[in-house]
C-alpha atoms as a PDB file:
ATOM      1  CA  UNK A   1     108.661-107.205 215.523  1.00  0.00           C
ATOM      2  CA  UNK A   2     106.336-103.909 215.332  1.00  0.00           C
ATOM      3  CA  UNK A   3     107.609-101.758 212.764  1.00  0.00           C
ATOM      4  CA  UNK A   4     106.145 -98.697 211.383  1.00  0.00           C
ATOM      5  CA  UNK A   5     108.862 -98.274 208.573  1.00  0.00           C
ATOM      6  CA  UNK A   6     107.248 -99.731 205.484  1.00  0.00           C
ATOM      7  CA  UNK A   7     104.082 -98.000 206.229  1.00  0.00           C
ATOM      8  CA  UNK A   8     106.304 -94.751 206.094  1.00  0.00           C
ATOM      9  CA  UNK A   9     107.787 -95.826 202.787  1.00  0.00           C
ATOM     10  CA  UNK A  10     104.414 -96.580 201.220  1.00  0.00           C
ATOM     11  CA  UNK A  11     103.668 -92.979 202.229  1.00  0.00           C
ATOM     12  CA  UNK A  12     106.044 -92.162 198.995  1.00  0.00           C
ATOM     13  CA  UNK A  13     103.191 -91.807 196.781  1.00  0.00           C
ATOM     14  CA  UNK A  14     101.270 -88.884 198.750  1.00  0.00           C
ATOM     15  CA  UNK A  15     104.381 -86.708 198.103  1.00  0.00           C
ATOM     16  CA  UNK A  16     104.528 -84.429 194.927  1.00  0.00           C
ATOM     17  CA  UNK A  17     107.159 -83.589 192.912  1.00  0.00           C
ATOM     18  CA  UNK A  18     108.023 -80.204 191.245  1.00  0.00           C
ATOM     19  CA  UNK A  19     106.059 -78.246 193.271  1.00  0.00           C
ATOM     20  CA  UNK A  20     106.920 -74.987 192.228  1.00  0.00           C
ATOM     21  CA  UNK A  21     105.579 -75.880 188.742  1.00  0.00           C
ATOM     22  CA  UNK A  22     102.431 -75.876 186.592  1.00  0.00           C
ATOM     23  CA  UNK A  23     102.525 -79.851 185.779  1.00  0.00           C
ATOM     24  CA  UNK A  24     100.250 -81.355 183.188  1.00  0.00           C
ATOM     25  CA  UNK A  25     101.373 -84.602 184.681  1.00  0.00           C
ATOM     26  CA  UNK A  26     101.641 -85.097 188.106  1.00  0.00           C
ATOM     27  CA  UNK A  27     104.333 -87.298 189.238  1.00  0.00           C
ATOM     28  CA  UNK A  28     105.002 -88.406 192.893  1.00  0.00           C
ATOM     29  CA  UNK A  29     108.542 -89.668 194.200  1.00  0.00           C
ATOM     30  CA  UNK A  30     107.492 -93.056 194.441  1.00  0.00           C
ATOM     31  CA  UNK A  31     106.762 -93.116 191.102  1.00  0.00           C
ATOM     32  CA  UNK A  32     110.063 -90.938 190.192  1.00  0.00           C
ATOM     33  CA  UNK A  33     111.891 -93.663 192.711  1.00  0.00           C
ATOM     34  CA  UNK A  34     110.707 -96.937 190.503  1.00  0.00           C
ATOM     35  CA  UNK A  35     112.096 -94.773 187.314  1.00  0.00           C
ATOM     36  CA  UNK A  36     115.618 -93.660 188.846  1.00  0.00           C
ATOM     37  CA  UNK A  37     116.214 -97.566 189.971  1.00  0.00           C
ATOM     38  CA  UNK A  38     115.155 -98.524 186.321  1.00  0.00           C
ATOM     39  CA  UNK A  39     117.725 -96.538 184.798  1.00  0.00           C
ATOM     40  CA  UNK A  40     120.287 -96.707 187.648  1.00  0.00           C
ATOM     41  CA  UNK A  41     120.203-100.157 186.984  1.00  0.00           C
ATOM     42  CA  UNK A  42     120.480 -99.606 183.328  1.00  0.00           C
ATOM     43  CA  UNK A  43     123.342 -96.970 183.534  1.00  0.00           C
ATOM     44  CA  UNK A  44     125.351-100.079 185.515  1.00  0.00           C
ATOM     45  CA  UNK A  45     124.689-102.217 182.538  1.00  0.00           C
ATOM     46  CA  UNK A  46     125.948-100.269 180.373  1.00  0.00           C
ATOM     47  CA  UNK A  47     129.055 -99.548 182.523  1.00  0.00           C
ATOM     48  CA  UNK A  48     129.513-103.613 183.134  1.00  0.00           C
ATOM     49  CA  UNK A  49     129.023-104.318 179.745  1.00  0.00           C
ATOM     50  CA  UNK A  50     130.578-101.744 177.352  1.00  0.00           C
ATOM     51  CA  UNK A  51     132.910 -99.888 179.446  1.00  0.00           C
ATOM     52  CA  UNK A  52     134.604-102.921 181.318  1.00  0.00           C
ATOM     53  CA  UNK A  53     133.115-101.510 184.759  1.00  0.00           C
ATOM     54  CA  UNK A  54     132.255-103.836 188.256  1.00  0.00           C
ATOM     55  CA  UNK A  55     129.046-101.993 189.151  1.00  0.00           C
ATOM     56  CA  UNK A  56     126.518-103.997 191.405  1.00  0.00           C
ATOM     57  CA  UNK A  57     123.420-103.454 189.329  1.00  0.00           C
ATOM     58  CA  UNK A  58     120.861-104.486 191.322  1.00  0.00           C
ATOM     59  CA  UNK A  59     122.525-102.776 194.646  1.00  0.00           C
ATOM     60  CA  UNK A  60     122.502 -99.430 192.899  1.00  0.00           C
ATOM     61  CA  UNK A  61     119.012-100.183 192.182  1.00  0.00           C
ATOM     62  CA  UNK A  62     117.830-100.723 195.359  1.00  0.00           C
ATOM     63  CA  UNK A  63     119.711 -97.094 196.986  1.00  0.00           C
ATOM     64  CA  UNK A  64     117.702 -95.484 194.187  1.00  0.00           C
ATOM     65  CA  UNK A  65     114.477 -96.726 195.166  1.00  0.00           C
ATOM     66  CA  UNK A  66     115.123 -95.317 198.536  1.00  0.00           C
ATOM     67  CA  UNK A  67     117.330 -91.928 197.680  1.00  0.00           C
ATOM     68  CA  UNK A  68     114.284 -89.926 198.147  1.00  0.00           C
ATOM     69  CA  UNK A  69     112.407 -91.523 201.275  1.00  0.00           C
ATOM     70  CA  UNK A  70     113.561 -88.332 203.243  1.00  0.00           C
ATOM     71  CA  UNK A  71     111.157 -86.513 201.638  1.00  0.00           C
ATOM     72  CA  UNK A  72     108.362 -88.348 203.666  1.00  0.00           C
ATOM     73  CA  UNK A  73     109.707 -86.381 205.935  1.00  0.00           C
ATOM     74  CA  UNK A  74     110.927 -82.837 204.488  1.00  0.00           C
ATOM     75  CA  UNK A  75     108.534 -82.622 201.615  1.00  0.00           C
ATOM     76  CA  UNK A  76     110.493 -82.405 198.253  1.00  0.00           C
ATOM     77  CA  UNK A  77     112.221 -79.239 198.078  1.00  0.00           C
ATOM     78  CA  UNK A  78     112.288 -77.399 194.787  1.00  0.00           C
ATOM     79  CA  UNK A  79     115.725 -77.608 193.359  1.00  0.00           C
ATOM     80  CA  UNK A  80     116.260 -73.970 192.989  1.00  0.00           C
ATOM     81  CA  UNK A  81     115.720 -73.871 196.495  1.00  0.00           C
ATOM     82  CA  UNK A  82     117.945 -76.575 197.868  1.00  0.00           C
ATOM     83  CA  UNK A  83     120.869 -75.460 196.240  1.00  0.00           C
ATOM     84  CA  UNK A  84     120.621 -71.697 196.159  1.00  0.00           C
ATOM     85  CA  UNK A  85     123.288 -71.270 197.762  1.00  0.00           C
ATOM     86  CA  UNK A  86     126.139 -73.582 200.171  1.00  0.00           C
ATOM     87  CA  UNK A  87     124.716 -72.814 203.115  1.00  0.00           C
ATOM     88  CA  UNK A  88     121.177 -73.825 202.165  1.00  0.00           C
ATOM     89  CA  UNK A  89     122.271 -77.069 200.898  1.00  0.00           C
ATOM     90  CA  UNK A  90     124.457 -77.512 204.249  1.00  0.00           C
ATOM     91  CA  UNK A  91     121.089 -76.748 206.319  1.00  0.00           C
ATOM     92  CA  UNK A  92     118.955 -78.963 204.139  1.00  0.00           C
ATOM     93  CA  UNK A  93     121.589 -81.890 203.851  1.00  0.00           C
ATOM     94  CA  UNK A  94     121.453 -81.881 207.506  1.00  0.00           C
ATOM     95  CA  UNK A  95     117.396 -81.729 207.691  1.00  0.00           C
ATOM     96  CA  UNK A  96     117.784 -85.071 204.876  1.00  0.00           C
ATOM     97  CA  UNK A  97     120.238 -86.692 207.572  1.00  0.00           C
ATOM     98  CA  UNK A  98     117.705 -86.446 210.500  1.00  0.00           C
ATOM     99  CA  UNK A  99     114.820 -87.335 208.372  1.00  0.00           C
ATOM    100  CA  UNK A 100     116.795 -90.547 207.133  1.00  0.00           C
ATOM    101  CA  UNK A 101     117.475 -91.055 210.746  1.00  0.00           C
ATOM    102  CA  UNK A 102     113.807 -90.739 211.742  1.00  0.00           C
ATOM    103  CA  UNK A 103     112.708 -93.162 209.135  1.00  0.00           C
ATOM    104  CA  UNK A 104     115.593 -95.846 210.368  1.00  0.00           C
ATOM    105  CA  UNK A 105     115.083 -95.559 213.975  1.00  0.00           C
ATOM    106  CA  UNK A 106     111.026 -97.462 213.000  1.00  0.00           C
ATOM    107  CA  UNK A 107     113.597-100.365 211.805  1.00  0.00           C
ATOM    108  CA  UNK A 108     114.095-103.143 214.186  1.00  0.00           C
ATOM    109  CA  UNK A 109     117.468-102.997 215.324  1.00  0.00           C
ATOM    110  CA  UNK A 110     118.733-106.445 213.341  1.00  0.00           C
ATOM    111  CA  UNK A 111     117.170-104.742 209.749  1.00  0.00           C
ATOM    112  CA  UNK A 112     118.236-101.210 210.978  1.00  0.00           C
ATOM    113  CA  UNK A 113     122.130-101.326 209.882  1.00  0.00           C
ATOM    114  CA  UNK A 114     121.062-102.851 206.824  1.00  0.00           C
ATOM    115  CA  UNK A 115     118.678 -99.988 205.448  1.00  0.00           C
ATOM    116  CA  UNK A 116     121.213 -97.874 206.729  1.00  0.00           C
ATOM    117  CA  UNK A 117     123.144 -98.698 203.688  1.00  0.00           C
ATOM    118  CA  UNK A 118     121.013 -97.597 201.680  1.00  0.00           C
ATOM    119  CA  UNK A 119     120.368 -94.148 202.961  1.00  0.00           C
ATOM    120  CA  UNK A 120     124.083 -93.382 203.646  1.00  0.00           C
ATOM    121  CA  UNK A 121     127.074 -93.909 201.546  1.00  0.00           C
ATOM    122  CA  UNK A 122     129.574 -96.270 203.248  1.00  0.00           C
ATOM    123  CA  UNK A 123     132.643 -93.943 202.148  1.00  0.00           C
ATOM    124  CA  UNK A 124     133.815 -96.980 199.554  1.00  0.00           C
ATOM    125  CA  UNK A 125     134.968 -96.731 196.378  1.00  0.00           C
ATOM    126  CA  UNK A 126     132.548 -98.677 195.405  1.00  0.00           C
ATOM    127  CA  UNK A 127     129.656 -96.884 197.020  1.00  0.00           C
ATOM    128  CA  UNK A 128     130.353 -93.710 195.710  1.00  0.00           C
ATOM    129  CA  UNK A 129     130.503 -94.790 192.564  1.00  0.00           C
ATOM    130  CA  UNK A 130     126.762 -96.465 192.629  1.00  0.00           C
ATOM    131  CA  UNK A 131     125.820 -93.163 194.156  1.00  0.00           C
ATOM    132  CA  UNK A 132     126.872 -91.068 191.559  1.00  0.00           C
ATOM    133  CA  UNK A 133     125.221 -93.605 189.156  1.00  0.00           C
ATOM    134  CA  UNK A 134     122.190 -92.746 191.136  1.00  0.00           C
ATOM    135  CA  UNK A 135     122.407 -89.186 191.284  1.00  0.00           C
ATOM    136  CA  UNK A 136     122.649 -89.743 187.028  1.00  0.00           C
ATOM    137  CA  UNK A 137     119.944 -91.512 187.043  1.00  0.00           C
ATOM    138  CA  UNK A 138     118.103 -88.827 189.308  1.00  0.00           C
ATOM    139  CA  UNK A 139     119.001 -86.048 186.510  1.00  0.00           C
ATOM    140  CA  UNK A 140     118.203 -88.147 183.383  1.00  0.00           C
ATOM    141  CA  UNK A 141     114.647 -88.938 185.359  1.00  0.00           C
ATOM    142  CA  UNK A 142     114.596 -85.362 185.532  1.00  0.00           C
ATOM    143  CA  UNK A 143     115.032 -84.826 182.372  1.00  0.00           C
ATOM    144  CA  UNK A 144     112.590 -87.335 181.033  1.00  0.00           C
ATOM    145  CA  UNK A 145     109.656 -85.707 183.194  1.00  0.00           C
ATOM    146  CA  UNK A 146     110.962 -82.180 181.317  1.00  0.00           C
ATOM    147  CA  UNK A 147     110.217 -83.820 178.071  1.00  0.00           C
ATOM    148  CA  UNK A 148     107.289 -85.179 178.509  1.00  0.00           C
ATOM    149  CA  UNK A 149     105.951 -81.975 179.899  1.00  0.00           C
ATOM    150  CA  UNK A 150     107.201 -80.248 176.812  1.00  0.00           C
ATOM    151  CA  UNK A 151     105.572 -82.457 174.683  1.00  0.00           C
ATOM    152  CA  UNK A 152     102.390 -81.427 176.173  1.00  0.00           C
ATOM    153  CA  UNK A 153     102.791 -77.619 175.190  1.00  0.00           C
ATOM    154  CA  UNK A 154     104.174 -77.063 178.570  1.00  0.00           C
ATOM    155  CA  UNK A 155     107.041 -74.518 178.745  1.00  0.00           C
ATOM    156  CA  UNK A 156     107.053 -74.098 181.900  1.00  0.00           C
ATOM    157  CA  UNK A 157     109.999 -76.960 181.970  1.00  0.00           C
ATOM    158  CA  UNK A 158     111.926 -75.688 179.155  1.00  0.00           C
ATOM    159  CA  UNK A 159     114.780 -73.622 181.649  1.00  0.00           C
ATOM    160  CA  UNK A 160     114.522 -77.018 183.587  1.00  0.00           C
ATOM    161  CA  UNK A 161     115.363 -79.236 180.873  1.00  0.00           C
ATOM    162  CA  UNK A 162     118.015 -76.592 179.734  1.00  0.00           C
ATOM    163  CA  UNK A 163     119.703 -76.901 183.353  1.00  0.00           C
ATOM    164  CA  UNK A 164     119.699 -80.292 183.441  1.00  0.00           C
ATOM    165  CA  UNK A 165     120.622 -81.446 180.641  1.00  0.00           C
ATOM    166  CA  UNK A 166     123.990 -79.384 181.302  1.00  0.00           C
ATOM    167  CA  UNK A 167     123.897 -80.369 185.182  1.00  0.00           C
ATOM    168  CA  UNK A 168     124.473 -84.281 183.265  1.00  0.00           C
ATOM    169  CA  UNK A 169     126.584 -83.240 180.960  1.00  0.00           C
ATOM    170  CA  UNK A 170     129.350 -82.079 183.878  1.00  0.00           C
ATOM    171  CA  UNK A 171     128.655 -85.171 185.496  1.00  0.00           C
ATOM    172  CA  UNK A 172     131.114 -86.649 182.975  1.00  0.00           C
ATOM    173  CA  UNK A 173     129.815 -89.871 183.339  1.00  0.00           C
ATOM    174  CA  UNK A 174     129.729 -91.715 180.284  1.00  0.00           C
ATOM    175  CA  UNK A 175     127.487 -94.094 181.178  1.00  0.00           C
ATOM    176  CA  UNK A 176     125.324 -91.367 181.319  1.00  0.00           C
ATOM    177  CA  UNK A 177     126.001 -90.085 178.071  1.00  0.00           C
ATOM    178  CA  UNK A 178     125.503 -93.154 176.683  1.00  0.00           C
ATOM    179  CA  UNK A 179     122.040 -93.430 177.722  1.00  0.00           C
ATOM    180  CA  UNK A 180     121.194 -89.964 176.529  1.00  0.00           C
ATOM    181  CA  UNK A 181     122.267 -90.876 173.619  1.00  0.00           C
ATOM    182  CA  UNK A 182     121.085 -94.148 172.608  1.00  0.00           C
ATOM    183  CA  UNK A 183     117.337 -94.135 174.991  1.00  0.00           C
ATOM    184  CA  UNK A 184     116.530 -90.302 175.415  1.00  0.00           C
ATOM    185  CA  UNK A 185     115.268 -89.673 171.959  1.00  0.00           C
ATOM    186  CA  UNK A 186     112.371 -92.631 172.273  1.00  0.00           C
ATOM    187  CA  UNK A 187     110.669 -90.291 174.465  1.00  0.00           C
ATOM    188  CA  UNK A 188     109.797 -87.956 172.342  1.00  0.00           C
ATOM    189  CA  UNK A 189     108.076 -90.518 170.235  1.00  0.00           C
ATOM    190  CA  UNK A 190     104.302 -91.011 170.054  1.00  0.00           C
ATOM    191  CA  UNK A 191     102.997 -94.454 171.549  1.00  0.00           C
ATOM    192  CA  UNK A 192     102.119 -95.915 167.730  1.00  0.00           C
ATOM    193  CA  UNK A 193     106.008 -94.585 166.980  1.00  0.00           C
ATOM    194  CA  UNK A 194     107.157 -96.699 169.746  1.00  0.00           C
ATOM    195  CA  UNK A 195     105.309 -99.741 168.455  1.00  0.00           C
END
């Protein structure tokens, strides 16, 4: 069973994110992948617990640690960029599905179908609702990268942090907004704060 897959995957932490910006911190997407699946996770939680939700935690976990692999592939495009306008995001949703395609086709065929649910949404009820716990997750990791570079004297993130914290906000996902609530403000702290 030769499979050049999970050598692909490891590749993760070669690609850069927020390109088009001056980072003090440098953050790749595997790094970015391990937080999204951290809070995905979390975001289900809280959804489970306090809102009388079903999620599958740990499955929403796992499609978050994989939701950017494509960019092995395309590169990670700046977000301004993807979704300029419909038409770009068409193109580039289509350039996401090949690359996805690409990476599952080094899969043996037996593991293939399984991965496969993890790079595509299965058009369930439930599915789409762990994706857009994902894509939630994706923002507030966003967001939390913003921060950080703000608290660095960085303002080249401050229109970023603007636009997504108001890209969550019409998410209307109160999971989300619990989260925001309740975790965002620790990062702002200092490490001896935190202790």
């Amino acid at each position: 069973m030769g499979t050049n897959f999970f050598a692909m995957i490891s590749r993760m932490k070669y690609i850069e994110r927020w390109a088009l910006m001056r980072n003090s911190i440098h953050e790749n997407i595997a790094e970015h992948s391990l937080e999204v699946a951290m809070i995905a996770h979390a975001l289900c939680l809280i959804g489970n617990k306090r809102l009388g939700k079903n999620y599958n935690a740990e499955h929403a976990a796992v499609i978050a640690l994989y939701h950017d692999a494509p960019e092995i592939i395309t590169g990670d495009m700046p977000t301004p960029v993807k979704y300029f306008n419909k038409e770009i995001r068409s193109s580039f949703g289509e350039i996401e599905d090949a690359a996805s395609e690409k990476l599952l086709a080094m899969l043996p065929e037996d593991l293939s179908e399984e991965y496969r649910k993890l790079f595509f949404e299965e058009g369930t009820k439930e599915d789409k609702n762990l994706r857009k716990i994902v894509k939630a997750a994706d923002k507030i990791s966003a967001l939390i990268k913003c921060i950080e570079e703000s608290k660095t004297g960085n303002l080249e993130f401050v229109k970023a942090k603007e636009s997504t914290e108001k890209a969550i906000e019409e998410m209307h996902l109160e999971e989300a907004d619990i989260f925001l609530k309740e975790c965002i403000p620790s990062y702002q702290l200092t490490l001896d704060q935190l202790s």
